[in-house]
C-alpha atoms as a PDB file:
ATOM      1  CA  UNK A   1      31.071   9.102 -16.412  1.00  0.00           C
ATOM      2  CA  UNK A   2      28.958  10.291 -13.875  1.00  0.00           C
ATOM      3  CA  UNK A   3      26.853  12.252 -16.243  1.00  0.00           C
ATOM      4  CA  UNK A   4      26.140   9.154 -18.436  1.00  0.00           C
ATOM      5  CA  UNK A   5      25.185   6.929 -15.461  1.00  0.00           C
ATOM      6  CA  UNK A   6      22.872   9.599 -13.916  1.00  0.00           C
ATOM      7  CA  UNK A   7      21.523   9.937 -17.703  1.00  0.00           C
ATOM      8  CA  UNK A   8      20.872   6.057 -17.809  1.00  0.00           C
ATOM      9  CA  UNK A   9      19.016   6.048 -14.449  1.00  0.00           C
ATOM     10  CA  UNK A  10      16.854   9.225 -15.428  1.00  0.00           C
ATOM     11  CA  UNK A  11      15.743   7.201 -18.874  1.00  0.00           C
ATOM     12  CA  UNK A  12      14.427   4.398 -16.423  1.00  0.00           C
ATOM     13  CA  UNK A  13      12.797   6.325 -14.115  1.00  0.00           C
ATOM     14  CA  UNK A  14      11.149   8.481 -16.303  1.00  0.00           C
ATOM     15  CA  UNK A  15       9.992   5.658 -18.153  1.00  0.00           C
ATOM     16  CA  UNK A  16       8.754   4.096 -15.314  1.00  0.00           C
ATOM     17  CA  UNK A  17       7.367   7.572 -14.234  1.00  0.00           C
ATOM     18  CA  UNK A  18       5.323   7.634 -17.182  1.00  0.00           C
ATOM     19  CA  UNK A  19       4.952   4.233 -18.283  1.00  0.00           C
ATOM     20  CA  UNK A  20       1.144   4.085 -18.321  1.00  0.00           C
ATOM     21  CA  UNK A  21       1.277   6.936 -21.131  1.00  0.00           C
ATOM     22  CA  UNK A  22       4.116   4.986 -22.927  1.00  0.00           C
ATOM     23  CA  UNK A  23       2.495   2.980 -25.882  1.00  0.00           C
ATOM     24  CA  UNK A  24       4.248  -0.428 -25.938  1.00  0.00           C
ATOM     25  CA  UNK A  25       4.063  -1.479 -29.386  1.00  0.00           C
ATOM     26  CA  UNK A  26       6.008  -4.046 -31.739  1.00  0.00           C
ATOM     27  CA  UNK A  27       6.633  -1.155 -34.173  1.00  0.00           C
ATOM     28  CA  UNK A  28       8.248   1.043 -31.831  1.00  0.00           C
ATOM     29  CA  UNK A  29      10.586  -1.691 -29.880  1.00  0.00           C
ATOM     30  CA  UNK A  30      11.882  -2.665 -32.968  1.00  0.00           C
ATOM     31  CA  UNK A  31      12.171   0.591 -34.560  1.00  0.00           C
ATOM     32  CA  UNK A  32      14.377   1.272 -31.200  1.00  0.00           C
ATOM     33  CA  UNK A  33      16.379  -1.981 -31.157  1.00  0.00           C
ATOM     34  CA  UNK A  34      17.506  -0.338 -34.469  1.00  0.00           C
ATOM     35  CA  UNK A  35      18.420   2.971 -32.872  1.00  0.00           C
ATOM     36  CA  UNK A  36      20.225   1.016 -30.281  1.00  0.00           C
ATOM     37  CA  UNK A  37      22.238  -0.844 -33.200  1.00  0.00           C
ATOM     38  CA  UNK A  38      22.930   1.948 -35.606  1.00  0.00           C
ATOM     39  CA  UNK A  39      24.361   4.663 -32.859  1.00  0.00           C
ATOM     40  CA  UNK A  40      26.376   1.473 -31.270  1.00  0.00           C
ATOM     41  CA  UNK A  41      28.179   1.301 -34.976  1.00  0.00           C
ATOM     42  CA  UNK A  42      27.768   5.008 -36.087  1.00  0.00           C
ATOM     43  CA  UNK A  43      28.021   6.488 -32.701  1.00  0.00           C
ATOM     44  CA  UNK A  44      25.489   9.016 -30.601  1.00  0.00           C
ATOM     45  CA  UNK A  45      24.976   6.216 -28.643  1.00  0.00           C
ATOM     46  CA  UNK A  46      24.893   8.521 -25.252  1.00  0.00           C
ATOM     47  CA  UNK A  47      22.675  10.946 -26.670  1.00  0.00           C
ATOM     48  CA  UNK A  48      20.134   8.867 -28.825  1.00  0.00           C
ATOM     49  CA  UNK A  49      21.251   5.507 -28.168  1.00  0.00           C
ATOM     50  CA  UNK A  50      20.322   5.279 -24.197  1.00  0.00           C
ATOM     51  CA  UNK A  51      17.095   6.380 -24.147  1.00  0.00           C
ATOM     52  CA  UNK A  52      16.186   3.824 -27.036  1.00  0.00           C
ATOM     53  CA  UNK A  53      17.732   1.035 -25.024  1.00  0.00           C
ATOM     54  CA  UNK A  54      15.780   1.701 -22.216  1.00  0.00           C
ATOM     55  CA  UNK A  55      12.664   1.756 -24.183  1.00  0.00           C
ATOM     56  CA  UNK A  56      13.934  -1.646 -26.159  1.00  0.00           C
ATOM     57  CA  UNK A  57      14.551  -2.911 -22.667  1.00  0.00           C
ATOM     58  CA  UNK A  58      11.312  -2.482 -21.351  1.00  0.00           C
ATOM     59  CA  UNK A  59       9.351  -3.305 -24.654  1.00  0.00           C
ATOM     60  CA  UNK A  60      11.829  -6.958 -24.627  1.00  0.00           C
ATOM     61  CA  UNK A  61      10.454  -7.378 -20.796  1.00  0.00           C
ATOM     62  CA  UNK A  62       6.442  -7.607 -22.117  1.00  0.00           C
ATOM     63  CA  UNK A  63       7.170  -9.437 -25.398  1.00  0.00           C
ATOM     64  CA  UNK A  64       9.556 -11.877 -24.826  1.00  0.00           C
ATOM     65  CA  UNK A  65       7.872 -15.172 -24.186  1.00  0.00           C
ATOM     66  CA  UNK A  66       6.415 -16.491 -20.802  1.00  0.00           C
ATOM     67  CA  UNK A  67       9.785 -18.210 -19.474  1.00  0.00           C
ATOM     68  CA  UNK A  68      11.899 -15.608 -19.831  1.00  0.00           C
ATOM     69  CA  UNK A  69       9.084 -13.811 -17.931  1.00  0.00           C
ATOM     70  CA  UNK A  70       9.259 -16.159 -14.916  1.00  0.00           C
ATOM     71  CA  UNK A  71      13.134 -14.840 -14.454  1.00  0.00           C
ATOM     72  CA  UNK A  72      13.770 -13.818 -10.582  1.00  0.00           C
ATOM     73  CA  UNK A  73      10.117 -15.150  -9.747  1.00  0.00           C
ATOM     74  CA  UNK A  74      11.019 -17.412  -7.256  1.00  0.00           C
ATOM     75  CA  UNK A  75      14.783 -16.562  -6.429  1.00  0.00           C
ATOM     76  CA  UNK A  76      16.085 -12.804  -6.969  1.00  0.00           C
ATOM     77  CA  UNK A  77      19.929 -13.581  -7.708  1.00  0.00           C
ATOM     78  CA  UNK A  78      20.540 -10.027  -9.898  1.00  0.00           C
ATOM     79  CA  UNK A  79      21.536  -8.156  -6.338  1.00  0.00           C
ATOM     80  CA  UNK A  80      23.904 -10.937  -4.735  1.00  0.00           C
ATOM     81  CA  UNK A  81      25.233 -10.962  -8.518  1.00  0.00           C
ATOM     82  CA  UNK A  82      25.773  -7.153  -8.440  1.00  0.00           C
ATOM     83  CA  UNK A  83      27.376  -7.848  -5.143  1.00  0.00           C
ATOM     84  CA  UNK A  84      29.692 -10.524  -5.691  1.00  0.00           C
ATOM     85  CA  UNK A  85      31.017  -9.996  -8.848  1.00  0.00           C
ATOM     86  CA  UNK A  86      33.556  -7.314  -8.790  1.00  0.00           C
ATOM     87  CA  UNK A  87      35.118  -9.001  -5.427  1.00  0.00           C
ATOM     88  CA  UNK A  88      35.139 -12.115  -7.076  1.00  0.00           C
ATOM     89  CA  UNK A  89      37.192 -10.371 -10.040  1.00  0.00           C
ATOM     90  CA  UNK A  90      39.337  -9.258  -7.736  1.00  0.00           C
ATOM     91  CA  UNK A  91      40.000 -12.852  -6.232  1.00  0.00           C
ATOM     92  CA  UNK A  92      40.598 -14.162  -9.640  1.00  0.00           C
ATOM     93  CA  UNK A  93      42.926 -11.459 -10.663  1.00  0.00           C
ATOM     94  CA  UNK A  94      44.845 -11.943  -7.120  1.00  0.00           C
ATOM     95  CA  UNK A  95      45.818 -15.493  -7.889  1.00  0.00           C
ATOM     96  CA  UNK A  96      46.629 -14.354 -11.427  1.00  0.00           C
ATOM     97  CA  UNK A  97      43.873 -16.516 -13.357  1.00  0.00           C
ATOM     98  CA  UNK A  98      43.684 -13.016 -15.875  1.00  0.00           C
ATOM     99  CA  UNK A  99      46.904 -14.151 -16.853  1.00  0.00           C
ATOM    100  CA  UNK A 100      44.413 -17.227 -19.011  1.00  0.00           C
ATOM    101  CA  UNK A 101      42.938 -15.109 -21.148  1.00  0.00           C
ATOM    102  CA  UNK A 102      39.686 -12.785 -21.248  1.00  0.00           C
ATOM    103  CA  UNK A 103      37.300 -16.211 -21.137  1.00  0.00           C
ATOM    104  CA  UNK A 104      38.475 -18.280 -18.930  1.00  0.00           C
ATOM    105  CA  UNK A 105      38.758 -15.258 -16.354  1.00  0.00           C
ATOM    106  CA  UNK A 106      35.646 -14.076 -16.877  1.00  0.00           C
ATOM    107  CA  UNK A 107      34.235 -18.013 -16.446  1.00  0.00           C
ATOM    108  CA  UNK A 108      36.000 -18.349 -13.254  1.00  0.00           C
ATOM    109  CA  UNK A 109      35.105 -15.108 -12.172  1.00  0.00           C
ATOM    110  CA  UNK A 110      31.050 -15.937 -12.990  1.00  0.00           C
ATOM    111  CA  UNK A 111      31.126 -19.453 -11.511  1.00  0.00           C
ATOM    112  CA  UNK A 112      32.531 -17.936  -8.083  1.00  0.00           C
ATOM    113  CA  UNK A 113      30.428 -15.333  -8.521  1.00  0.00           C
ATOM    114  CA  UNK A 114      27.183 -17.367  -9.113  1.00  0.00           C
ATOM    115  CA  UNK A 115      28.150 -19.947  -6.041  1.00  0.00           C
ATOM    116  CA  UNK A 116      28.427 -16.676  -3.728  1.00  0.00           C
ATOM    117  CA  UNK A 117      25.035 -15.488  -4.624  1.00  0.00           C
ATOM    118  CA  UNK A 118      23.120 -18.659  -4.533  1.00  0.00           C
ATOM    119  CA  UNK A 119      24.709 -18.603  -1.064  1.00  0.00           C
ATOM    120  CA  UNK A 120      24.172 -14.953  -0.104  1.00  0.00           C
ATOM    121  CA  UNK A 121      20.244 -15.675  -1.632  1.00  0.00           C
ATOM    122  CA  UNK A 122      19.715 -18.815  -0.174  1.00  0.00           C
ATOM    123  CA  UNK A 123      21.329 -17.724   3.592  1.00  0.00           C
ATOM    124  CA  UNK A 124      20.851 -14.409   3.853  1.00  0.00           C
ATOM    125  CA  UNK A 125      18.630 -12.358   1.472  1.00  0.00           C
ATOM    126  CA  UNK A 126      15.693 -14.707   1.327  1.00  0.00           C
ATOM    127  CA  UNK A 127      15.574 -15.058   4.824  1.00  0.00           C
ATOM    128  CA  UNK A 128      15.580 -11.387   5.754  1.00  0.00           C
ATOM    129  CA  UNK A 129      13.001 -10.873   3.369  1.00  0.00           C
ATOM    130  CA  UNK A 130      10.712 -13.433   4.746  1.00  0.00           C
ATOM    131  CA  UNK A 131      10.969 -10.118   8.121  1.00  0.00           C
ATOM    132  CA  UNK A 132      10.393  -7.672   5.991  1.00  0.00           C
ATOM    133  CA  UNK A 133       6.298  -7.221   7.044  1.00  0.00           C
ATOM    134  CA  UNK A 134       7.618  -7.867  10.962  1.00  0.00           C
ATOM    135  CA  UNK A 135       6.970  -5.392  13.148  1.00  0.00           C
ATOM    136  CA  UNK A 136       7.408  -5.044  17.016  1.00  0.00           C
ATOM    137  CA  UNK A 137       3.961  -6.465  18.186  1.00  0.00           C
ATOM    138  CA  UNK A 138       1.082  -3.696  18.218  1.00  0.00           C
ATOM    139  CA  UNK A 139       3.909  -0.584  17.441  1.00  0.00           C
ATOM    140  CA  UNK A 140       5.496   2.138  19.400  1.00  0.00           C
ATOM    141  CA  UNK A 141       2.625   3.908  19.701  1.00  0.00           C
ATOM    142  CA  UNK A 142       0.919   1.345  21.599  1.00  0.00           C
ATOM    143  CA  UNK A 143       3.635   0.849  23.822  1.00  0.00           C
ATOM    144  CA  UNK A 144       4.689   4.608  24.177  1.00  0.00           C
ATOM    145  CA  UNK A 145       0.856   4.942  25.380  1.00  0.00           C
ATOM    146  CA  UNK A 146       1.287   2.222  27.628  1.00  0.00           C
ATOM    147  CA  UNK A 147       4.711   3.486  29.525  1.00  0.00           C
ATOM    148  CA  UNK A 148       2.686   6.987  29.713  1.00  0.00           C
ATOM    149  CA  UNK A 149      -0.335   5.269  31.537  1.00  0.00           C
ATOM    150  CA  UNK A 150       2.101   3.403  34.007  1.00  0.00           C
ATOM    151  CA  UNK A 151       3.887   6.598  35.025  1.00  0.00           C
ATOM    152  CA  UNK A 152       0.544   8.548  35.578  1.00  0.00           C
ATOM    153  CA  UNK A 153      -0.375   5.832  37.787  1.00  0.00           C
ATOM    154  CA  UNK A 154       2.585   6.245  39.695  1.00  0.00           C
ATOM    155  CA  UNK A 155       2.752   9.775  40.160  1.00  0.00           C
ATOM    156  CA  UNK A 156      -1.299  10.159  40.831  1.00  0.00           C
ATOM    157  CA  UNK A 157      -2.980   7.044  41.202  1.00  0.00           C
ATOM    158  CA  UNK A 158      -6.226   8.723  42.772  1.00  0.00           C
ATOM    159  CA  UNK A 159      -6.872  10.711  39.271  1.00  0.00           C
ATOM    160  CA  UNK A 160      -6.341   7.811  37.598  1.00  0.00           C
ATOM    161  CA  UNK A 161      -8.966   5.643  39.238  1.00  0.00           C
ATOM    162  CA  UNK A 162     -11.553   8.402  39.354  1.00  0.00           C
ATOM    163  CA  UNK A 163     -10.336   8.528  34.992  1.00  0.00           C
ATOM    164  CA  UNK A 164     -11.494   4.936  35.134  1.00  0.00           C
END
């Protein structure tokens, strides 16, 4: 399994490695889509299968039209999503709601998911990345110089005014 996953997250990246020498055309994201749907049903999906998808994926991202674009624009859920779904499984399954059926679990375990992210976003992740440009005044190198200057004061004031 760990083969395949590593395989999935090399397509990407080298995709996105190369992705100004990638032509993006219709002809080709169909043409993949098709790939994708014929090893799904006919198998060779890990071989041929992936790096079509990833191409598919990428060519769906420029084409589709400008709403789906504007997706995470504003509010970045996918992470807290990531985060909070597998726990939220686990609730579910805990107080035996797998017992209803594939569905309704899977419901339940989205909704609680989804109200856990839009939490986590809304208290947590936005917030922190609102910091993420902060920095501790004019650096450590500013200061560092600083703390240096007061100790050579200290140990010989008398070169340090005839410095000034």
């Amino acid at each position: 399994m760990v083969i395949r996953l590593v395989f999935v997250f090399l397509c990407g990246a080298t995709l996105a490695l190369y992705s100004d020498r990638v032509p993006f055309t219709h002809g080709f994201g169909i043409a993949f889509i098709v790939v994708v749907l014929l090893t799904l049903r006919e198998g060779g999906f890990h071989v041929f299968g992936v790096p079509a998808m990833t191409y598919a994926l990428a060519w769906l991202a420029v084409v589709l039209p400008q709403p789906f674009q504007a997706v995470g624009r504003k509010n970045d859920y996918s992470y807290a999503l990531y985060l909070w779904g597998w726990p939220m499984q686990q609730l579910a399954a805990f107080f035996g709601w797998h017992h209803w059926g594939y569905l309704p679990y899977t419901a339940v375990s989205l909704l609680m998911a989804f109200v856990c992210e839009w939490v986590s976003w809304h208290l947590i992740e936005k917030t922190a990345l609102t910091l993420k440009d902060w920095s501790p005044g004019r650096g450590v190198a500013y200061w560092s110089g600083t703390f240096q200057r007061s100790l050579n004061r200290r140990r010989n004031p008398a070169a340090v005014a005839a410095a000034d």
